[in-house]
C-alpha atoms as a PDB file:
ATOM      1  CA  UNK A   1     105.801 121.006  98.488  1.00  0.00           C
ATOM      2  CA  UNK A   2     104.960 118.641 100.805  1.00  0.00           C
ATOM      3  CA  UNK A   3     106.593 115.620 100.886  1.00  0.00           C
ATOM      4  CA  UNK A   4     104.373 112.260 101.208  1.00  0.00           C
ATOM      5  CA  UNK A   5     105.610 108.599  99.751  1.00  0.00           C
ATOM      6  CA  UNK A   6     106.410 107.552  96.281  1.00  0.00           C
ATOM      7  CA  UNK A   7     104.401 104.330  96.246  1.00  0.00           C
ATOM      8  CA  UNK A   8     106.724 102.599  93.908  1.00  0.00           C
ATOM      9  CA  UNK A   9     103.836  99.741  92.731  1.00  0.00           C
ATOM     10  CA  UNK A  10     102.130 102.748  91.185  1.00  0.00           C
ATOM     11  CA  UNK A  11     105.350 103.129  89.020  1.00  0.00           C
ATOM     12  CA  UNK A  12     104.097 100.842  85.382  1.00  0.00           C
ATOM     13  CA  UNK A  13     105.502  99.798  82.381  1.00  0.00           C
ATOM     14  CA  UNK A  14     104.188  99.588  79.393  1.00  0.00           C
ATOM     15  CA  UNK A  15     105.036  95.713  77.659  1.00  0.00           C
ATOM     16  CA  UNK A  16     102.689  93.586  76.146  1.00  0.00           C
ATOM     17  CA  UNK A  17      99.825  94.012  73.968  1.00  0.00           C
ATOM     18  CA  UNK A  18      97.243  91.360  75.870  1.00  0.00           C
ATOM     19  CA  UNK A  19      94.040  92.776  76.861  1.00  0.00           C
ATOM     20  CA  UNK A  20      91.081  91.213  78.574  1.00  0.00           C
ATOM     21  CA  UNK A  21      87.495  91.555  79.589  1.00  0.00           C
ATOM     22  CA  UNK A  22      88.356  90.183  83.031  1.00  0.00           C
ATOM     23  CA  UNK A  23      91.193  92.271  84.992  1.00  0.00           C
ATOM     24  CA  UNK A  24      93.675  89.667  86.301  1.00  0.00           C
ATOM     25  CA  UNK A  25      96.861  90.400  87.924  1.00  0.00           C
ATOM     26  CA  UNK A  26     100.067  87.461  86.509  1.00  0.00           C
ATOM     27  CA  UNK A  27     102.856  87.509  88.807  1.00  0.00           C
ATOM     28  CA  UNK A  28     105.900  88.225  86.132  1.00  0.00           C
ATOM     29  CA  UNK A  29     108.095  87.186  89.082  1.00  0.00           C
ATOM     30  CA  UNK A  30     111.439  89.405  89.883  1.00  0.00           C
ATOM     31  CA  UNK A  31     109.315  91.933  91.358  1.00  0.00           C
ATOM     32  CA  UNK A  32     106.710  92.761  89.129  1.00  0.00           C
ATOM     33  CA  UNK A  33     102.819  92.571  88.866  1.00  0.00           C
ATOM     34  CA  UNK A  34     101.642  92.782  85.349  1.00  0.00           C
ATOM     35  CA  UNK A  35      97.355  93.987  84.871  1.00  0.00           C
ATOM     36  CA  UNK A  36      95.925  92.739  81.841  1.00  0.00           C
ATOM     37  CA  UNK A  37      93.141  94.981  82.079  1.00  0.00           C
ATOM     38  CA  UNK A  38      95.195  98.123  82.265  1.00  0.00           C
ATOM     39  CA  UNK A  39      98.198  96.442  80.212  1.00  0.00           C
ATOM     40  CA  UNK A  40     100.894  97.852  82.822  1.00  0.00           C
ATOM     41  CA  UNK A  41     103.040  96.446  85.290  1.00  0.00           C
ATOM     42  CA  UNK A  42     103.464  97.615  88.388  1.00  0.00           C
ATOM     43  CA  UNK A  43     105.999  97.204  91.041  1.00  0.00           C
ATOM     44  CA  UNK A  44     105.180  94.692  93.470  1.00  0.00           C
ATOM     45  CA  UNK A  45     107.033  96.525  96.702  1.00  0.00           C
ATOM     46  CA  UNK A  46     104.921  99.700  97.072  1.00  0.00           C
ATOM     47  CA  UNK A  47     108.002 101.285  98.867  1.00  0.00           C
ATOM     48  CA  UNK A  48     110.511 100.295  96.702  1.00  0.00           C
ATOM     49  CA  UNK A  49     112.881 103.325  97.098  1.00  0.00           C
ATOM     50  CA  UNK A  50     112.852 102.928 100.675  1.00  0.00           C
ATOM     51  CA  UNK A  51     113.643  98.917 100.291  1.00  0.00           C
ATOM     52  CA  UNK A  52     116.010  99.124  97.843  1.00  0.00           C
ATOM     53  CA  UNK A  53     117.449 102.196  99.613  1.00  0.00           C
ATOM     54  CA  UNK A  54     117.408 104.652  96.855  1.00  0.00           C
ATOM     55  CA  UNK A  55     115.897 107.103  99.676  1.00  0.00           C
ATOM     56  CA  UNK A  56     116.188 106.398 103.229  1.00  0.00           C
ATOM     57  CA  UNK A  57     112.545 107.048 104.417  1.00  0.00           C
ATOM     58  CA  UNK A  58     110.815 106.982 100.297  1.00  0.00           C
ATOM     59  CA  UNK A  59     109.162 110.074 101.279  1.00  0.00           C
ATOM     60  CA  UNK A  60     109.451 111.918  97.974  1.00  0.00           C
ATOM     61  CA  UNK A  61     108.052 115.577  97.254  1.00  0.00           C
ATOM     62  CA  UNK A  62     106.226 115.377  93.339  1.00  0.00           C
ATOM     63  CA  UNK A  63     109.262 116.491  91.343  1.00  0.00           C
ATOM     64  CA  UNK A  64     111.497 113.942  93.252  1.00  0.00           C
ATOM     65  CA  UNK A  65     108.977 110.981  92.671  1.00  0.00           C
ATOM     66  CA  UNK A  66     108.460 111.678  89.247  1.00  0.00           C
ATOM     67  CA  UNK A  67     112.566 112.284  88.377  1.00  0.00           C
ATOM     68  CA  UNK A  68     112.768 108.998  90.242  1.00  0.00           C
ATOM     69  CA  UNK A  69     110.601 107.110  88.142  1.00  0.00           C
ATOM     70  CA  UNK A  70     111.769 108.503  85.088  1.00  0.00           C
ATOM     71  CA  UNK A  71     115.446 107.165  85.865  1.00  0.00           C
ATOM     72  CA  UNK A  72     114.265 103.697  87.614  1.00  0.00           C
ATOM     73  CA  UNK A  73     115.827 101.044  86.040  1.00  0.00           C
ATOM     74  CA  UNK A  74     114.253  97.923  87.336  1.00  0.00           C
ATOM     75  CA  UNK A  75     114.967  94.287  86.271  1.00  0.00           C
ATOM     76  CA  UNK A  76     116.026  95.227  82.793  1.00  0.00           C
ATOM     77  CA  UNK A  77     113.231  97.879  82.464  1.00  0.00           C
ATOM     78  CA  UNK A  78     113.704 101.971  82.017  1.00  0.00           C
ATOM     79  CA  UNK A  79     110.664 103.055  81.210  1.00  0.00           C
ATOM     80  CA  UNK A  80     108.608 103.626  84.452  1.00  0.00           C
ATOM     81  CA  UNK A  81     106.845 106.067  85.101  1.00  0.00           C
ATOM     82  CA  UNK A  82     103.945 106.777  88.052  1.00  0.00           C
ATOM     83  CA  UNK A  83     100.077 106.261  87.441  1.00  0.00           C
ATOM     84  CA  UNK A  84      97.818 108.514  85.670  1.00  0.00           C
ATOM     85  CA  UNK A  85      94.445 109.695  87.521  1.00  0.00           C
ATOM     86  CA  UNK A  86      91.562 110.965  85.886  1.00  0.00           C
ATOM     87  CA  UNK A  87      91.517 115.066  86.794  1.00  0.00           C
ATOM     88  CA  UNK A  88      88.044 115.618  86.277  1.00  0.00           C
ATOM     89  CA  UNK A  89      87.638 112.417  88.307  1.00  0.00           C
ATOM     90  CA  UNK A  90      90.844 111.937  90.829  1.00  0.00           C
ATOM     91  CA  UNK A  91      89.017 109.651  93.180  1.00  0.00           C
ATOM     92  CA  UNK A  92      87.664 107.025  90.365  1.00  0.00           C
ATOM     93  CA  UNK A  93      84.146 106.765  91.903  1.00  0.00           C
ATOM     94  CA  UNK A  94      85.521 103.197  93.415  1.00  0.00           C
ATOM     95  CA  UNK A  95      87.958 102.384  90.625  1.00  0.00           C
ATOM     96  CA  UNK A  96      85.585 102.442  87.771  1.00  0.00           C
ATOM     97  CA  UNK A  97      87.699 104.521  85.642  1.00  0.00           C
ATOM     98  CA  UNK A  98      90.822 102.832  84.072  1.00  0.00           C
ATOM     99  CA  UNK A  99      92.250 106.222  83.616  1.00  0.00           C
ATOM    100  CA  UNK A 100      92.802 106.293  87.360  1.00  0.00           C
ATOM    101  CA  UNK A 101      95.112 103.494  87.440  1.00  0.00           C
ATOM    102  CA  UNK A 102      96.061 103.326  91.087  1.00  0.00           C
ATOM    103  CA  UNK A 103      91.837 103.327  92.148  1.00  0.00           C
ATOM    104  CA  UNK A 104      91.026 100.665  89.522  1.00  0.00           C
ATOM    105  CA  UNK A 105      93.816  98.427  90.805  1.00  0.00           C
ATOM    106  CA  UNK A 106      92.815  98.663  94.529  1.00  0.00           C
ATOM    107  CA  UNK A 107      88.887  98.712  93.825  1.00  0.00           C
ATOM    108  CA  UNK A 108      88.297  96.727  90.617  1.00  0.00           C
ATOM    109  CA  UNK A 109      91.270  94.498  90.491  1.00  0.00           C
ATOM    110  CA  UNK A 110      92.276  93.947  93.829  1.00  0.00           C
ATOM    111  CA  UNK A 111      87.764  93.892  94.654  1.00  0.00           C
ATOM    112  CA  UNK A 112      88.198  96.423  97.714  1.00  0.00           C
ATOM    113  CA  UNK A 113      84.892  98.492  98.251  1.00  0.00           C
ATOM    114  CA  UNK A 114      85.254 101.333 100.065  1.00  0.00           C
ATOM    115  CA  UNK A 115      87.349 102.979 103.620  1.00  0.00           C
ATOM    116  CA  UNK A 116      89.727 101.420 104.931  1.00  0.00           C
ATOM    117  CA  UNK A 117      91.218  98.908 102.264  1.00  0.00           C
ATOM    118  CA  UNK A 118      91.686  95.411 103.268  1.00  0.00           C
ATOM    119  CA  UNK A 119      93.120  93.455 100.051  1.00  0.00           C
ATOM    120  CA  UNK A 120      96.319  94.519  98.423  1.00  0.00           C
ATOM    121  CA  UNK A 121      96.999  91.109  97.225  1.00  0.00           C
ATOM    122  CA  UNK A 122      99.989  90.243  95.624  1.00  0.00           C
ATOM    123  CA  UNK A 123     101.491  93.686  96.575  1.00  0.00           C
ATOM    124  CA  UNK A 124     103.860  94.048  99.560  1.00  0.00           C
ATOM    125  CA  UNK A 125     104.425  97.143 101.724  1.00  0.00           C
ATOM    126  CA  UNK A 126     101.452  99.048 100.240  1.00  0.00           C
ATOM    127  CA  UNK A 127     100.891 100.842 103.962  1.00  0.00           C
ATOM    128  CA  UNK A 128     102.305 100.938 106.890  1.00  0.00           C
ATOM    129  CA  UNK A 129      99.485 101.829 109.673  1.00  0.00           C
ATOM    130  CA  UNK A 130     100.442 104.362 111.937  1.00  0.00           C
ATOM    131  CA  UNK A 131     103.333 105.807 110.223  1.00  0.00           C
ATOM    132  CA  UNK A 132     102.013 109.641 108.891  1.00  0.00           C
ATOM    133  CA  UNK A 133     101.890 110.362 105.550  1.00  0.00           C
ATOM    134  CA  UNK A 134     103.790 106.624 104.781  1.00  0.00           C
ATOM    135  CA  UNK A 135     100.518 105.671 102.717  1.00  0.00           C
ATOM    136  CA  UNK A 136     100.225 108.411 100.674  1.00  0.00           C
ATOM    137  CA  UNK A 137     101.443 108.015  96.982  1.00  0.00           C
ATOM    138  CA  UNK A 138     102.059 110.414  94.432  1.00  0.00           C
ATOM    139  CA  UNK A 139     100.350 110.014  90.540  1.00  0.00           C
ATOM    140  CA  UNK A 140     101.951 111.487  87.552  1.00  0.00           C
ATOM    141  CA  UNK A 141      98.526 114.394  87.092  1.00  0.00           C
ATOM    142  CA  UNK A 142      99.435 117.344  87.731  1.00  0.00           C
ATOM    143  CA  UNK A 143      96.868 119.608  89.615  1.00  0.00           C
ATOM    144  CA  UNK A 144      98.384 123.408  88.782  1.00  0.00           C
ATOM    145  CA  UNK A 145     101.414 124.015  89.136  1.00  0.00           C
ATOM    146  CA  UNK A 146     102.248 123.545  92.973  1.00  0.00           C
ATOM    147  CA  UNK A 147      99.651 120.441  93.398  1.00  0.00           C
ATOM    148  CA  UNK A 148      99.544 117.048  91.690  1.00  0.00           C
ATOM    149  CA  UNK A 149      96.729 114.124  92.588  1.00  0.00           C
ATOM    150  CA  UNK A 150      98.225 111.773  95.037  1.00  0.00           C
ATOM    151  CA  UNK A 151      96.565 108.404  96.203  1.00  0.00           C
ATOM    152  CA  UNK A 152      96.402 107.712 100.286  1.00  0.00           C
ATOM    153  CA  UNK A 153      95.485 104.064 101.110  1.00  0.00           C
ATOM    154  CA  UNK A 154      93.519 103.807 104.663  1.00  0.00           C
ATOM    155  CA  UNK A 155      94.560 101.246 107.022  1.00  0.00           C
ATOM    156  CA  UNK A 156      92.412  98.042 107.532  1.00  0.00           C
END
C-alpha cells in the first residue's frame, strides 16, 4: 500500500461532554485543539510523527498510521485514534457532514470553501506545498480491504 502522511491533527480524543450549536475551536494549550462541535481534540501539529520524530519523513502506509495512533500517548492522553469519514460520502460535500471529521474541520470550522485551502487556523504544519504526497492524510474508514479514505489538503 501506498504510503502517503499520517496527518497527526486528524488523530482526536474523545474528553468532554460540551456540545454547541456554533463549532468553535479552544486552544487546550500543550498541543491540542479541542472542537466543540465534533467534541474531539485534535492534534495541533498535523505532522506530528515527523516533529516529534517518531518517523523520520511521517509518511505512514494505513496499517502503520492507524497502529500509530492507537499507541500515541500524547500529553497524558492514550486514546487517539485517526478521523472517521463518511463512506457513502468520503468527500463531505464541503464539510457538511460531521461524520467526516477531517472535511467539517477544514470547511465548516476552519470556513474554507472549496480548492486550494487557505485557512488552517490554529493548526501548524497541515501542508507542505511542493513536497508529493506530504499533504495527504490517512482516516480511520476503511475502503475494502487494500484501500482506506484518506484526506489530501491542496496548497493555497
Amino acid at each position: 500500500m501506498k504510503k502517503i502522511s499520517i496527518c497527526l491533527m486528524m488523530l482526536v480524543l474523545f474528553f468532554g461532554l460540551a456540545v454547541s450549536t456554533h463549532a468553535t475551536l479552544i486552544n487546550r494549550g500543550r498541543g491540542m485543539i479541542y472542537s466543540t462541535e465534533l467534541n474531539v481534540t485534535w492534534l495541533q501539529d498535523a505532522k506530528y510523527a515527523r516533529t516529534a520524530g517518531c518517523d523520520a519523513d511521517g509518511l505512514m502506509t494505513w496499517y502503520e498510521a492507524m497502529s500509530w495512533a492507537a499507541n500515541l500517548s500524547y500529553a497524558g492522553y492514550t486514546d487517539w485514534r485517526l478521523p472517521t469519514s463518511d463512506p457513502n460520502n468520503p468527500g463531505g460535500d464541503g464539510g457538511g457532514s460531521k461524520l467526516n471529521e477531517m472535511a467539517y474541520l477544514i470547511y465548516t470550522e476552519l470556513f474554507n470553501s472549496g480548492y486550494p485551502h487557505g485557512n488552517y487556523g490554529p493548526f501548524i504544519n497541515a501542508e507542505d506545498p511542493g513536497v508529493s504526497g506530504d499533504d495527504i492524510y490517512w482516516t480511520s474508514t476503511e475502503i475494502d480491504y487494500n484501500r482506506a479514505w484518506n484526506y489530501y489538503l491542496e496548497c493555497g
